[in-house]
C-alpha atoms as a PDB file:
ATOM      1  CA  UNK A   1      60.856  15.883  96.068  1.00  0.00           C
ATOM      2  CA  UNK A   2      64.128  14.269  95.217  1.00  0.00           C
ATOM      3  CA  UNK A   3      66.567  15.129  98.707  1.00  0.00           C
ATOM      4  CA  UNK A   4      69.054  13.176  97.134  1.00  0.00           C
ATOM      5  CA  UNK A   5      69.740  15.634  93.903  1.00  0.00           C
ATOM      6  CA  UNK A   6      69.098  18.390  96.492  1.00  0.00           C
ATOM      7  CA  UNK A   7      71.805  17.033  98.809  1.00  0.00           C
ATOM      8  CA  UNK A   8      74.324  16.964  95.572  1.00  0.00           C
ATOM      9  CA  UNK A   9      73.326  20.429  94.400  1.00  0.00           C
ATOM     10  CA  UNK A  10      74.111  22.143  97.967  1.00  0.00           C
ATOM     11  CA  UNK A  11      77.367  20.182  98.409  1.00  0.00           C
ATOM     12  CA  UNK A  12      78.220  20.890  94.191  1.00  0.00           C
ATOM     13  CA  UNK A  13      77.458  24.518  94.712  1.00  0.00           C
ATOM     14  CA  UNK A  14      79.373  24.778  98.478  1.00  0.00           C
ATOM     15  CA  UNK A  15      82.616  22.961  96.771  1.00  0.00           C
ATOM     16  CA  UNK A  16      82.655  25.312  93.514  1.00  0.00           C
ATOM     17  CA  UNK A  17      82.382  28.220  95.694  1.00  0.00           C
ATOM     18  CA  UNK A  18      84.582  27.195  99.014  1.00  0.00           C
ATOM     19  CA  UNK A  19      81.850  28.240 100.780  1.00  0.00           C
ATOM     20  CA  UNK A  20      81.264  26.223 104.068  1.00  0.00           C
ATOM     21  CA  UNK A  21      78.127  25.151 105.360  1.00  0.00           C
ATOM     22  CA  UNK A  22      78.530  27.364 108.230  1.00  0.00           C
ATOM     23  CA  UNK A  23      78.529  30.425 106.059  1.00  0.00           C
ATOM     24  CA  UNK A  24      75.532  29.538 103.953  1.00  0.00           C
ATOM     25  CA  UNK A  25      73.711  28.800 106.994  1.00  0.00           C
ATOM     26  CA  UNK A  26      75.096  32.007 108.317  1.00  0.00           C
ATOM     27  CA  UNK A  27      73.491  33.835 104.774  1.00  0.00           C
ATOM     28  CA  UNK A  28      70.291  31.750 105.363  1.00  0.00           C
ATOM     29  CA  UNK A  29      69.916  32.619 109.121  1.00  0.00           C
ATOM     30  CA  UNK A  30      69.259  29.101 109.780  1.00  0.00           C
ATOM     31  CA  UNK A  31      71.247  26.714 112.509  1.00  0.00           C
ATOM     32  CA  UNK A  32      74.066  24.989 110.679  1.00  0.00           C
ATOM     33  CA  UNK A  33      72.592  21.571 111.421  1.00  0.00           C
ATOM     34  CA  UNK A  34      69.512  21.907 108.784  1.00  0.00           C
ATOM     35  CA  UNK A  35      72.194  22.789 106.107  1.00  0.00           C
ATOM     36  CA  UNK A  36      74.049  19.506 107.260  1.00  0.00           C
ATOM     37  CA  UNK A  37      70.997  17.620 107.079  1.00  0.00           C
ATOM     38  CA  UNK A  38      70.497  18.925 103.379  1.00  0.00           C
ATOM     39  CA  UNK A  39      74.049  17.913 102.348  1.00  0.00           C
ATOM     40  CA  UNK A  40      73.925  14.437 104.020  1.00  0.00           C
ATOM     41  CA  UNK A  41      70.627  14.160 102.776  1.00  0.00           C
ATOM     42  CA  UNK A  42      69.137  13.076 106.341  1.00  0.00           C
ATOM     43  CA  UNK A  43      65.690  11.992 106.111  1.00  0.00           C
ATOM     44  CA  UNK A  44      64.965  14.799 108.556  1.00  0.00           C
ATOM     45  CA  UNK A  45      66.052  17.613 106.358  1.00  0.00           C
ATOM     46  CA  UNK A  46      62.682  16.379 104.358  1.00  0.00           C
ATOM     47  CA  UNK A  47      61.643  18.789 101.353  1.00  0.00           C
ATOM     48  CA  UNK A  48      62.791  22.478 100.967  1.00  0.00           C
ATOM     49  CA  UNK A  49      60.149  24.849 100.308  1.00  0.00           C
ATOM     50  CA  UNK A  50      61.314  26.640  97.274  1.00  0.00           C
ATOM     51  CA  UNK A  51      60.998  30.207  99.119  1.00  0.00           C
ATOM     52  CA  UNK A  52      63.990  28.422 101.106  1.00  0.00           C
ATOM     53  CA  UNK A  53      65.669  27.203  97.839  1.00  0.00           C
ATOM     54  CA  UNK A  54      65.073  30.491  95.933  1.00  0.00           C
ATOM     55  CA  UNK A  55      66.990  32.102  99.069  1.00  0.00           C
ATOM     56  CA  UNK A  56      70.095  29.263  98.714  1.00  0.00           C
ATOM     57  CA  UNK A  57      70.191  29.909  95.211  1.00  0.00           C
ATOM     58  CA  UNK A  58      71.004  33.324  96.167  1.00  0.00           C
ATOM     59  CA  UNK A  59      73.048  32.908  99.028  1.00  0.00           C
ATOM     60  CA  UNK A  60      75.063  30.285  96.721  1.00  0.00           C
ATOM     61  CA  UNK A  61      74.858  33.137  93.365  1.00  0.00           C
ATOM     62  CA  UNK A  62      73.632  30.175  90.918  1.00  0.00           C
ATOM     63  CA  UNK A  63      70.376  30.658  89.175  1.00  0.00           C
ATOM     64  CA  UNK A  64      67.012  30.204  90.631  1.00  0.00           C
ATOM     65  CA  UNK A  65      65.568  27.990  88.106  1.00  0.00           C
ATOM     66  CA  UNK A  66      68.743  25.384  88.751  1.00  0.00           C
ATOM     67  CA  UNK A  67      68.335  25.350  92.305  1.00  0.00           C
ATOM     68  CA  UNK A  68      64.364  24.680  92.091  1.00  0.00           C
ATOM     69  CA  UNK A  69      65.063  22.106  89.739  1.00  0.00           C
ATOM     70  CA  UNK A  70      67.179  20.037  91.750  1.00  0.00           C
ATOM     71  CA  UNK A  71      64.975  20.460  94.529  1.00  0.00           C
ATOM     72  CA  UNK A  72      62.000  18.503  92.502  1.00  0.00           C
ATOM     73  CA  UNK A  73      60.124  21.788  91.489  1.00  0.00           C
ATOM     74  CA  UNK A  74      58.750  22.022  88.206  1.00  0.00           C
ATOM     75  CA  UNK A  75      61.233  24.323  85.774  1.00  0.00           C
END
């Protein structure tokens, strides 16, 4: 799956909301650090499942189906 576009959507959607990492972590109830990993695309953030990406997409209020694309899933 492409991290890179899923690196770009996280930090897009986390700009055009002012929401920090901290707080979508917080949402996610995941440590900070793998939400950093996902927005510096570090090689050990690796690929999201999408039950994890359906729950950003949430967390974030953008649609599913935009979030699961730009983690590599099928539309």
């Amino acid at each position: 799956m492409p991290r890179d576009e899923w690196a770009g959507f996280v930090r897009g959607q986390l700009q055009a909301t002012g929401m920090t990492y901290t707080q979508l972590a917080g949402a996610l109830g995941i440590a900070p650090q793998y939400v950093l990993d996902w927005i510096n695309d570090a090689p050990r953030a690796g690929a999201q499942p999408a039950l994890v990406v359906r729950a950003t997409a949430r967390a974030l209020g953008v649609p599913t189906s935009s979030a699961l694309s730009a983690a590599g899933y099928p539309a």
